[in-house]
N, C-alpha and C. Protein backbone atom coordinates (compact mmCIF):
# COMPACT_ATOMS: atom_id res chain seq x y z
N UNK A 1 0.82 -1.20 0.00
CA UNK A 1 0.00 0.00 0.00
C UNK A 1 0.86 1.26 0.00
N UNK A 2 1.92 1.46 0.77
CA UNK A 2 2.69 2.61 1.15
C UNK A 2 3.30 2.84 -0.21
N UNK A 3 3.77 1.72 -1.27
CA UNK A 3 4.52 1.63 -2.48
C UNK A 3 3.54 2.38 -3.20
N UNK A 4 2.23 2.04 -3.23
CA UNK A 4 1.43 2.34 -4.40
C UNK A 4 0.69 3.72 -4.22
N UNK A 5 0.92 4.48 -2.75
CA UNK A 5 1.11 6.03 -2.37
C UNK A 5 1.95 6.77 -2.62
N UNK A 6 2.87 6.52 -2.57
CA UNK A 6 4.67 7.07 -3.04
C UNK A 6 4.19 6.98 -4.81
N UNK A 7 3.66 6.12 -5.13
CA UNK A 7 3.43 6.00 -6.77
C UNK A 7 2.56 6.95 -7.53
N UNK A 8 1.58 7.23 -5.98
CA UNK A 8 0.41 8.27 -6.69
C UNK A 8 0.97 9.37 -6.28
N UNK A 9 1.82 9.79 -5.52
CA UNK A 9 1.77 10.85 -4.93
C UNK A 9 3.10 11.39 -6.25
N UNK A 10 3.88 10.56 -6.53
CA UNK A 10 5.06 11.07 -7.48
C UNK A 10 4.30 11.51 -9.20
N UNK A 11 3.31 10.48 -9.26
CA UNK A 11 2.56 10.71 -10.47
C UNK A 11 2.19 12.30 -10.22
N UNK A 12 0.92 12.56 -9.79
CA UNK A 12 0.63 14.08 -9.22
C UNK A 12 1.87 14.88 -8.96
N UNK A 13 3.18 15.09 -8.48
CA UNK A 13 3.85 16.12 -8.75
C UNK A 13 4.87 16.15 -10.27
N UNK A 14 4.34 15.12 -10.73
CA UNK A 14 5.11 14.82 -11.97
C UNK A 14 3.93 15.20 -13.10
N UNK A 15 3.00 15.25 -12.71
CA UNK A 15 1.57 15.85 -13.76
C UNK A 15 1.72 17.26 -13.80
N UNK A 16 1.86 18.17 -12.43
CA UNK A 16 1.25 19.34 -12.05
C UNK A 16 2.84 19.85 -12.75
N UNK A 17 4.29 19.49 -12.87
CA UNK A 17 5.28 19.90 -13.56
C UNK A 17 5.04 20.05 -15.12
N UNK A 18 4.96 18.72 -15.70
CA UNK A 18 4.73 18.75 -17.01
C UNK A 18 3.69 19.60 -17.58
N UNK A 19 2.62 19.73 -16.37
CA UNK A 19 1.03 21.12 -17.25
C UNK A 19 1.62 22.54 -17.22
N UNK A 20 2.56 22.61 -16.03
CA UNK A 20 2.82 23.80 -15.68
C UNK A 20 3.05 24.61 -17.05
N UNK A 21 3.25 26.05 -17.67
CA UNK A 21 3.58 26.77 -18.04
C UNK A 21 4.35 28.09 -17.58
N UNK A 22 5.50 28.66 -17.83
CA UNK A 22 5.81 29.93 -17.07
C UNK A 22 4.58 30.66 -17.13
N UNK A 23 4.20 31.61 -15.90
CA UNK A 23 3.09 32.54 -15.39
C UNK A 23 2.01 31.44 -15.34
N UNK A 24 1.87 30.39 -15.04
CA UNK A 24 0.67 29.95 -14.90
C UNK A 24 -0.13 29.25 -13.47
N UNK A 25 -1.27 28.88 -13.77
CA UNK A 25 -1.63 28.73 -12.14
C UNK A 25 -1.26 26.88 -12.47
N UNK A 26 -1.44 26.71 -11.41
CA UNK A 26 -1.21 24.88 -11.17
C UNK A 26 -2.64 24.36 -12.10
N UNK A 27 -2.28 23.26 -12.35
CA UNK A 27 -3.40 22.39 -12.87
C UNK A 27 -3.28 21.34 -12.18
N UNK A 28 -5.04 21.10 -12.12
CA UNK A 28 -5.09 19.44 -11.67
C UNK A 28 -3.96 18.59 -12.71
N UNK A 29 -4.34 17.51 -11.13
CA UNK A 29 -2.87 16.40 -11.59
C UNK A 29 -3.73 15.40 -12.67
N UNK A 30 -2.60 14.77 -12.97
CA UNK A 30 -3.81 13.95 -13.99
C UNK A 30 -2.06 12.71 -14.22
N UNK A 31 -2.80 10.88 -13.88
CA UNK A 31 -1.96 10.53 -14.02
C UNK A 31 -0.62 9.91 -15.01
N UNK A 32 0.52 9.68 -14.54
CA UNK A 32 1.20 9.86 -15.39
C UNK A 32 1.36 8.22 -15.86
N UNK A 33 1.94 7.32 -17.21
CA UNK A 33 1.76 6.10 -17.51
C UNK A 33 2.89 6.06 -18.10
N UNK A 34 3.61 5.08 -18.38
CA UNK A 34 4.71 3.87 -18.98
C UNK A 34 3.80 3.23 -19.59
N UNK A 35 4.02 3.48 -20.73
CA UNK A 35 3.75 1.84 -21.17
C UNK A 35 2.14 1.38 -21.16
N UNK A 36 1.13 2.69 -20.66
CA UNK A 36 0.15 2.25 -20.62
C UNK A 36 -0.67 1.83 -18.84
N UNK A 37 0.78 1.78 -18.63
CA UNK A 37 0.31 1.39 -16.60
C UNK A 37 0.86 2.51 -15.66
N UNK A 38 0.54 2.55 -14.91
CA UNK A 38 0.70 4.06 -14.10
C UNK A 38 2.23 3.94 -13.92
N UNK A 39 2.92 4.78 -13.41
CA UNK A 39 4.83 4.80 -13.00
C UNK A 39 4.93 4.62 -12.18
N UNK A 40 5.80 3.31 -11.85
CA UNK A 40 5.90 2.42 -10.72
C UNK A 40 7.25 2.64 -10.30
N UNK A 41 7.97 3.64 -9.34
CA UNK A 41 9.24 2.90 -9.11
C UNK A 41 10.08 1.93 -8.85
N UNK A 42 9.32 1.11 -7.78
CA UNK A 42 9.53 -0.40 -7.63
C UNK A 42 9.63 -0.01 -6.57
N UNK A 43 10.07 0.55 -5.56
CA UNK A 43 10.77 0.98 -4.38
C UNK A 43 10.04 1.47 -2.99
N UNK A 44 10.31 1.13 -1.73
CA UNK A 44 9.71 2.25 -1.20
C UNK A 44 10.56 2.90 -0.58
N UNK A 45 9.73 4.30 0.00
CA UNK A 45 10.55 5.65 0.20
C UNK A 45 10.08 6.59 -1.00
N UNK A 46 11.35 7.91 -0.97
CA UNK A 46 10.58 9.18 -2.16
C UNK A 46 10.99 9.10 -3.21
N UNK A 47 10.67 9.45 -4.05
CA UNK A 47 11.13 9.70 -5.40
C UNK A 47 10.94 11.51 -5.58
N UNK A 48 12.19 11.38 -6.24
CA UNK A 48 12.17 12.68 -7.25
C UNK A 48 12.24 13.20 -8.48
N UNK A 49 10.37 13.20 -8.74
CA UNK A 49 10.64 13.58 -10.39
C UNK A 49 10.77 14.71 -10.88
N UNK A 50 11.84 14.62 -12.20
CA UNK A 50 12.19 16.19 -12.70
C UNK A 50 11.75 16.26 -14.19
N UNK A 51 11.22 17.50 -14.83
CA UNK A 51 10.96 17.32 -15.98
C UNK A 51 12.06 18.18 -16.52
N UNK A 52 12.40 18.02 -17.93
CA UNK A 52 13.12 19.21 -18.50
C UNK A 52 13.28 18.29 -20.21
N UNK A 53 14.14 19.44 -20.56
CA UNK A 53 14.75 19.07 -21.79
C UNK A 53 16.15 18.30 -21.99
N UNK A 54 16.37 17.27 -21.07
CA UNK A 54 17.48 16.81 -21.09
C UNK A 54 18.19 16.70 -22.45
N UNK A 55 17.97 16.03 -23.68
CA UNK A 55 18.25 15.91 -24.89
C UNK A 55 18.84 16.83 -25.83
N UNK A 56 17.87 17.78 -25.52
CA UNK A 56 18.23 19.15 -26.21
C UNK A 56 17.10 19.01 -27.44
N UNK A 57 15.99 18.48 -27.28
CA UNK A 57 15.43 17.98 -29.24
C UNK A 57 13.99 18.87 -29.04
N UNK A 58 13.79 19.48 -27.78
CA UNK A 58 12.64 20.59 -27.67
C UNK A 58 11.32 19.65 -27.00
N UNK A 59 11.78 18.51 -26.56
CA UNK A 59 10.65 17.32 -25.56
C UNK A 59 10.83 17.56 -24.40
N UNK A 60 9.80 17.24 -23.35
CA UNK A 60 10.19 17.21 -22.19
C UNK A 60 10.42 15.36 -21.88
N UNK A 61 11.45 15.85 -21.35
CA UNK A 61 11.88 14.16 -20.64
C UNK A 61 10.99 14.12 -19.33
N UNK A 62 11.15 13.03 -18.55
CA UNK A 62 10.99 12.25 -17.57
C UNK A 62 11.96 11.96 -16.78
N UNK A 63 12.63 12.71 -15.15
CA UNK A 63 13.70 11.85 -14.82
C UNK A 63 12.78 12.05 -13.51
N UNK A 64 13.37 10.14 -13.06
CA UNK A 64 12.73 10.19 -11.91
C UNK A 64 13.63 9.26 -10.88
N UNK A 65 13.99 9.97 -9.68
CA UNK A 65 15.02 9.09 -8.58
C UNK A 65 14.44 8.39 -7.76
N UNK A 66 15.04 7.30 -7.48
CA UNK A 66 14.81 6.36 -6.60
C UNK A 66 15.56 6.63 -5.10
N UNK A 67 14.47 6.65 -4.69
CA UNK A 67 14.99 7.13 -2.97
C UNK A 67 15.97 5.79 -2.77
N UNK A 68 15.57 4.27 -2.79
CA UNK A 68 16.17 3.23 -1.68
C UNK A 68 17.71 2.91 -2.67
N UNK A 69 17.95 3.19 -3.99
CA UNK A 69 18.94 2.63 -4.21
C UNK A 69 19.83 4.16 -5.03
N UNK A 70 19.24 5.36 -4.92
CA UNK A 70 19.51 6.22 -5.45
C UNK A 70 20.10 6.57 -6.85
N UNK A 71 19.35 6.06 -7.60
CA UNK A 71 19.96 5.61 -9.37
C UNK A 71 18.50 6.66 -9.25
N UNK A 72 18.46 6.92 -10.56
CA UNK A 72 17.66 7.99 -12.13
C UNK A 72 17.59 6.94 -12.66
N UNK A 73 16.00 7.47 -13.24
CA UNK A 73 15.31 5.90 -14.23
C UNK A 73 15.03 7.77 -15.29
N UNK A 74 15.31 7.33 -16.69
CA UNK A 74 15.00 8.36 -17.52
C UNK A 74 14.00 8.19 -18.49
N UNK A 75 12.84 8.70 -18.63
CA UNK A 75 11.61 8.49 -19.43
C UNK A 75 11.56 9.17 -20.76
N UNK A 76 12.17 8.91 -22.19
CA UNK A 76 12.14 9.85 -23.10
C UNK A 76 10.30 9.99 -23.23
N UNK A 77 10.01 11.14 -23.94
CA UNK A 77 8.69 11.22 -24.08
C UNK A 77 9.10 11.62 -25.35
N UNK A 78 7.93 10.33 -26.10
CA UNK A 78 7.15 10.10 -27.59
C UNK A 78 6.46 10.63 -27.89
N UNK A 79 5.83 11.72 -27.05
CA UNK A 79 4.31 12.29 -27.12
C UNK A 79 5.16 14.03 -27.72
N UNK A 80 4.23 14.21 -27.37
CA UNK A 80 4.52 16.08 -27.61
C UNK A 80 4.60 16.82 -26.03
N UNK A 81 5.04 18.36 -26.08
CA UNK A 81 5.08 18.62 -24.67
C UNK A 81 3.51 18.73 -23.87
N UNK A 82 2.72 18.79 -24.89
CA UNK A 82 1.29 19.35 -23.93
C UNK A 82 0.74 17.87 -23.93
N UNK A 83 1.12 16.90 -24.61
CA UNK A 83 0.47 15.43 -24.67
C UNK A 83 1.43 14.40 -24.64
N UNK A 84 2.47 14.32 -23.43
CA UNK A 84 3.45 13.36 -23.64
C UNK A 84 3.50 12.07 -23.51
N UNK A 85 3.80 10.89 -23.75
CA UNK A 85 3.85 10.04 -23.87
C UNK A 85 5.08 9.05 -23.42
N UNK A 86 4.85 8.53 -22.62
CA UNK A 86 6.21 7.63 -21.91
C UNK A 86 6.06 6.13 -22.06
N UNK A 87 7.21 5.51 -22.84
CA UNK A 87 6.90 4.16 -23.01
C UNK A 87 7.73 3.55 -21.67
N UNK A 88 9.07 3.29 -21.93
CA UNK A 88 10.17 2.62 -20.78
C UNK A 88 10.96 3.30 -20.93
N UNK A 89 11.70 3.13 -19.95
CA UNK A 89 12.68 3.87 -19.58
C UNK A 89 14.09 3.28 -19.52
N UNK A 90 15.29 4.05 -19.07
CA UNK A 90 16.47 3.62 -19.08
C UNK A 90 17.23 4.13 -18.10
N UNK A 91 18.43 3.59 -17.51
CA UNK A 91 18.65 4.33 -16.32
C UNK A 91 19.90 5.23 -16.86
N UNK A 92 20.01 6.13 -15.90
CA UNK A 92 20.81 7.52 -16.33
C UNK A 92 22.69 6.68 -16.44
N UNK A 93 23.39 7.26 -16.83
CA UNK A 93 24.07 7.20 -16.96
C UNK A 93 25.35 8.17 -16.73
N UNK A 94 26.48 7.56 -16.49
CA UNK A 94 27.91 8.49 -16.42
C UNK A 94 29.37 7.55 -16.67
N UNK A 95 30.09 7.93 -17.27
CA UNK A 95 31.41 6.91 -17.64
C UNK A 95 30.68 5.52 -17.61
N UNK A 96 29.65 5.51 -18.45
CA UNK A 96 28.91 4.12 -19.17
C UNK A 96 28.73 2.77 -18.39
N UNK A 97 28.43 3.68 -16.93
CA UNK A 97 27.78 2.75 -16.04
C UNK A 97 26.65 3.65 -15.24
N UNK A 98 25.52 2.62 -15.29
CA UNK A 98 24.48 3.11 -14.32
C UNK A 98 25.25 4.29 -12.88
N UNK A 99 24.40 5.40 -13.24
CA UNK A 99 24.94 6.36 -11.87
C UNK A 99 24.01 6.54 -10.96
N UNK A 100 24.46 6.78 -9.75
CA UNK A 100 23.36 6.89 -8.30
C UNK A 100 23.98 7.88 -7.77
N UNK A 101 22.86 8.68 -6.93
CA UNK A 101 23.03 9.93 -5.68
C UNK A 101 23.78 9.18 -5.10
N UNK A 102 24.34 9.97 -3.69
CA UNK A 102 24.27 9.49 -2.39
C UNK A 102 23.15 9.04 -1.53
N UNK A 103 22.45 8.27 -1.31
CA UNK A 103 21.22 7.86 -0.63
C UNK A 103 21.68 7.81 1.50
N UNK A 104 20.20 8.54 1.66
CA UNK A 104 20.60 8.73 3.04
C UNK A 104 20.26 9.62 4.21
């Protein structure tokens, strides 16, 4: 149960980012999907999702941290920015091994 709260609760601040616009008011959350099934970290504890343009190609990505093992799972989005679309993901990377925070 606590897993699948941490799941809703990361979806909703990961909705209310991606609607956002500069000058704008918040929008209802609305949830976010992989693949068709809601975004599961696997984990319990927090997650931290970030949106941006990681790529540089004018999409908003998906990055989202795992509190218990502190690795980035990265979500390209297929969709457009006002209608994005997340299939699977991949984990972040640095000198071409999986990278993690400090967890703690």
């Amino acid at each position: 149960m606590l897993r699948h709260s941490i799941g809703c609760a990361l979806l909703a601040c990961a909705a209310v980012a991606l609607a956002q616009e500069p000058g704008s008011e918040l929008r209802q959350p609305v949830r976010i999907t992989a693949a068709g099934r809601p975004l599961d970290v696997e984990r319990e504890g927090h997650s931290a999702p970030f949106v941006g343009d990681f790529f540089e190609d004018g999409s908003l990505a998906l990055l989202v941290g795992q509190f218990a093992d502190g690795r980035l799972r990265v979500y390209r989005n297929s969709g457009t920015r006002r209608q994005p679309r997340f299939e699977t993901f991949t984990w972040f990377e640095a000198g071409g091994q999986i990278a993690s925070v400090p967890v703690g």
